[in-house]
N, C-alpha and C. Protein backbone atom coordinates (compact mmCIF):
# COMPACT_ATOMS: atom_id res chain seq x y z
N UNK A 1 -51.60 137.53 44.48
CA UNK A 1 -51.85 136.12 44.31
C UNK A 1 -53.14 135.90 43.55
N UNK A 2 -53.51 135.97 42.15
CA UNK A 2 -54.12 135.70 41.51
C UNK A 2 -54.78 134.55 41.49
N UNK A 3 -54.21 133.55 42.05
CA UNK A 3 -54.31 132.09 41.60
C UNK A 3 -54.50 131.08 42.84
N UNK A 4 -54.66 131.99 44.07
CA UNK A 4 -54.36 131.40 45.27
C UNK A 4 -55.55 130.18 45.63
N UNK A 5 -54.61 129.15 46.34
CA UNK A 5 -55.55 127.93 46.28
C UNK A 5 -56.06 127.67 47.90
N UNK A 6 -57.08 127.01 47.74
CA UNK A 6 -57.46 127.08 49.62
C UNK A 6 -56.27 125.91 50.12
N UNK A 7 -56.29 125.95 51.38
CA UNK A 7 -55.03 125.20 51.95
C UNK A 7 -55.68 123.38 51.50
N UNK A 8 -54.87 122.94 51.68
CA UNK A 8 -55.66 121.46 51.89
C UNK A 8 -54.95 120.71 52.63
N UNK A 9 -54.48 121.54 54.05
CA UNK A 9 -54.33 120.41 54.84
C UNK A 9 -55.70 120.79 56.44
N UNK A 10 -56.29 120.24 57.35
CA UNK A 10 -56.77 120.32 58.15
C UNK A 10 -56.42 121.94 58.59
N UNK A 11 -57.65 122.90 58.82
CA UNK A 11 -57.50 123.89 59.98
C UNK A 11 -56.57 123.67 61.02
N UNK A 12 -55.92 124.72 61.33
CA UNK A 12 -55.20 124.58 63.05
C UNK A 12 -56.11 124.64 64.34
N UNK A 13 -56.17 123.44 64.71
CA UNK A 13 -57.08 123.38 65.91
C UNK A 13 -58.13 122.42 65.74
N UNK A 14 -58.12 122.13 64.50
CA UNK A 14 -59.54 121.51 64.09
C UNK A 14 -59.54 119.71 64.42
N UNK A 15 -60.52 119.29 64.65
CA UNK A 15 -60.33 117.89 65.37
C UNK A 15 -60.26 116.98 64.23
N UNK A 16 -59.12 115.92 63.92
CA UNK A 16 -59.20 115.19 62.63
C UNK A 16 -60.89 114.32 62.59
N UNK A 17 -60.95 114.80 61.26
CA UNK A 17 -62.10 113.61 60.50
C UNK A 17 -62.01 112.23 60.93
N UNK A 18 -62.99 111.16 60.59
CA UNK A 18 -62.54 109.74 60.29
C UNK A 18 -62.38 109.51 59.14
N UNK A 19 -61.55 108.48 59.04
CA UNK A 19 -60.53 107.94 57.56
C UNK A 19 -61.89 107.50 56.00
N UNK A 20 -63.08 107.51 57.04
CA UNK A 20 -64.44 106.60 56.13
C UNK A 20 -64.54 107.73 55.23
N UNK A 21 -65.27 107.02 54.15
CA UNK A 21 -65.73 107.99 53.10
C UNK A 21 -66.96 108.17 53.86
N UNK A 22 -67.58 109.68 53.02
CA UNK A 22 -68.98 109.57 53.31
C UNK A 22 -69.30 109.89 51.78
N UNK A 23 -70.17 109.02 51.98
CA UNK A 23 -71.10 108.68 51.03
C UNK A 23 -72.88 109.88 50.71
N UNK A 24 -72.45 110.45 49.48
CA UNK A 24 -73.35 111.42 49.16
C UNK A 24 -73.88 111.23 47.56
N UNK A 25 -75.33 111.47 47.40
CA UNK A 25 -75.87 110.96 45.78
C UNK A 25 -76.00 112.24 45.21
N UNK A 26 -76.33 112.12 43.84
CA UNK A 26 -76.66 113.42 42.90
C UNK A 26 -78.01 114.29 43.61
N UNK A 27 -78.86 113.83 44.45
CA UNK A 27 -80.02 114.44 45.06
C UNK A 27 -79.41 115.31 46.51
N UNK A 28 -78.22 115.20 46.67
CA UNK A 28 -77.40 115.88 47.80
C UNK A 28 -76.61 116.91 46.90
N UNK A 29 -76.35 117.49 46.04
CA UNK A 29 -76.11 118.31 45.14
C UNK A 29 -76.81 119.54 44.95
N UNK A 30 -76.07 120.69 44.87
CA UNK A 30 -74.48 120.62 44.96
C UNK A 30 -73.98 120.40 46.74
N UNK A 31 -72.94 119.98 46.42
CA UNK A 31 -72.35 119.43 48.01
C UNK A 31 -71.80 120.78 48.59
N UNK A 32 -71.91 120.40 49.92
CA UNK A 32 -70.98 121.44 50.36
C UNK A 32 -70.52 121.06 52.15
N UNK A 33 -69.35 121.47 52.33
CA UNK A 33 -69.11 121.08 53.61
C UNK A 33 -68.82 122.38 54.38
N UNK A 34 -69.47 122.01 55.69
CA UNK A 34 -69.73 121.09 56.23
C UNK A 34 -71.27 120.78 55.97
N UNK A 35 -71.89 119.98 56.04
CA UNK A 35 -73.13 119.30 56.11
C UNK A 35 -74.32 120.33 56.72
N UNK A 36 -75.27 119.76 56.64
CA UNK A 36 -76.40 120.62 58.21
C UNK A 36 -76.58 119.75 59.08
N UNK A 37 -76.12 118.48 58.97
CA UNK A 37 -76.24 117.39 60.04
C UNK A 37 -74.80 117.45 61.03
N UNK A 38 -73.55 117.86 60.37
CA UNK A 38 -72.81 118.09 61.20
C UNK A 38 -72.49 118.85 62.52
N UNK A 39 -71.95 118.35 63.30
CA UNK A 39 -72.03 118.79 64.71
C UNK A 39 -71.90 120.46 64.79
N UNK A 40 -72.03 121.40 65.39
CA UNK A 40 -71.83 122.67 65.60
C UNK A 40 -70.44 122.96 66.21
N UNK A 41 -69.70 121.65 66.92
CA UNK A 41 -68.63 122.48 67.38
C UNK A 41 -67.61 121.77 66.30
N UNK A 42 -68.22 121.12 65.09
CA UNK A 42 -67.07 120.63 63.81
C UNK A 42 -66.95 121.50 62.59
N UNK A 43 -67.66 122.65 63.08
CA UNK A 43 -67.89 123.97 61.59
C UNK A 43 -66.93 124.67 61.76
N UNK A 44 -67.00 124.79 59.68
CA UNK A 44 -66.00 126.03 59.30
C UNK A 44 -66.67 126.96 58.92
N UNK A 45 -66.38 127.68 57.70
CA UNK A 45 -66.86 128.44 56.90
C UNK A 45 -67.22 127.50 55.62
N UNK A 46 -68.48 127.42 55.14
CA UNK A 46 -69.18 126.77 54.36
C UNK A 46 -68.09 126.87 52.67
N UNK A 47 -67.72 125.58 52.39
CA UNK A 47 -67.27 125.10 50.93
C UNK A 47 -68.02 124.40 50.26
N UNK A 48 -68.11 124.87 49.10
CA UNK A 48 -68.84 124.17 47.93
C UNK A 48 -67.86 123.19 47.24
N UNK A 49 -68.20 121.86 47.14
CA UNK A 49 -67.46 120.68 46.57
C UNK A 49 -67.21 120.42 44.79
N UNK A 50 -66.85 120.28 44.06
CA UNK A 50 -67.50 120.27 42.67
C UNK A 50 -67.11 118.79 42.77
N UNK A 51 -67.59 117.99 43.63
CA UNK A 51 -67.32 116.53 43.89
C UNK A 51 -67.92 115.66 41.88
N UNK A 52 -68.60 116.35 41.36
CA UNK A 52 -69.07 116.33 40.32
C UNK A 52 -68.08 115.82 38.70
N UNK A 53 -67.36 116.47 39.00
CA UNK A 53 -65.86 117.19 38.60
C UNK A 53 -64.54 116.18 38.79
N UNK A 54 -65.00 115.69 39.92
CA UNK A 54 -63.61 115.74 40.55
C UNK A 54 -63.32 114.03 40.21
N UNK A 55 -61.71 113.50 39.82
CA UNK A 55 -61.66 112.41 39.98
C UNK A 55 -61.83 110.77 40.51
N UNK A 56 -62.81 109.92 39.69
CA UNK A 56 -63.38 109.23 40.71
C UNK A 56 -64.70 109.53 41.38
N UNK A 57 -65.28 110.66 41.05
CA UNK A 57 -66.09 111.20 42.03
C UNK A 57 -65.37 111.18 43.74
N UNK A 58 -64.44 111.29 43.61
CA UNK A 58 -64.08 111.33 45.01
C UNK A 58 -63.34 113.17 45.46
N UNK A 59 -63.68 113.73 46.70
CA UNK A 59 -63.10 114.54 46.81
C UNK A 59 -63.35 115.16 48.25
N UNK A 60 -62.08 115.96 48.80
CA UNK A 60 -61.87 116.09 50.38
C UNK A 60 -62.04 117.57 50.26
N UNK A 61 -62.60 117.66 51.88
CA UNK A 61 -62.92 119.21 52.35
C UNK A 61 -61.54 120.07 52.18
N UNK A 62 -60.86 120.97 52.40
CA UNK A 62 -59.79 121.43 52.33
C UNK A 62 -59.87 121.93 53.94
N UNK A 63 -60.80 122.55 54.27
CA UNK A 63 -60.65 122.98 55.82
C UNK A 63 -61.00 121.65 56.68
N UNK A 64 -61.22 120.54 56.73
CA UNK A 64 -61.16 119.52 57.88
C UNK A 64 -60.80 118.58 57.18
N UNK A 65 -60.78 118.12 56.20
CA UNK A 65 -60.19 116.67 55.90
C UNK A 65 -61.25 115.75 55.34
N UNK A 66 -62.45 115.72 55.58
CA UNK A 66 -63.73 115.02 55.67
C UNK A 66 -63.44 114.47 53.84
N UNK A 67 -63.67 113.57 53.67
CA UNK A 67 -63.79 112.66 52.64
C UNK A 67 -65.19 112.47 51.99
N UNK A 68 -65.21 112.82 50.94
CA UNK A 68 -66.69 112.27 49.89
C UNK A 68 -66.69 111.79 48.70
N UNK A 69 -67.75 110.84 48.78
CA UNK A 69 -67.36 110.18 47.13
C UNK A 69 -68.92 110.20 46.59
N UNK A 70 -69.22 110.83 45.76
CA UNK A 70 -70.50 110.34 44.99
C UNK A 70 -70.64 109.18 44.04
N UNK A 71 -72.07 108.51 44.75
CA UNK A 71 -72.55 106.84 44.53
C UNK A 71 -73.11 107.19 43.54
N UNK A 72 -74.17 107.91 43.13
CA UNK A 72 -74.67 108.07 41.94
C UNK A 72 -74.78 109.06 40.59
């Protein structure tokens, strides 16, 4: 599998996100989820976002769901 893509639906087991965006600026760059403010029992294995990139500036964790859109 050359080409293999990370899953993008929620971990098994993992507690759903809320539906809100969160809101992150170019001085929070590069993104990555989960956060360092996020809770300890809501961690995965650390993803880098290219929220930069991505349509809209909008773009979701692949292991929890968590939603981000960059404001600036």
């Amino acid at each position: 599998m050359a080409n293999a893509q990370p899953e993008t639906r929620p971990a098994r087991g993992a507690p759903p996100q809320e539906a809100a965006l969160i809101q992150v600026r170019r001085a929070d760059l590069p993104l990555h989820c989960p956060r360092p403010d996020d809770s300890l029992w809501n961690m995965h294995p650390r993803v880098y976002l290219p929220i930069q990139d991505a349509p809209d500036h909008e773009i979701t964790c692949p292991y929890c769901g968590a939603r981000y859109r960059l404001e600036d």
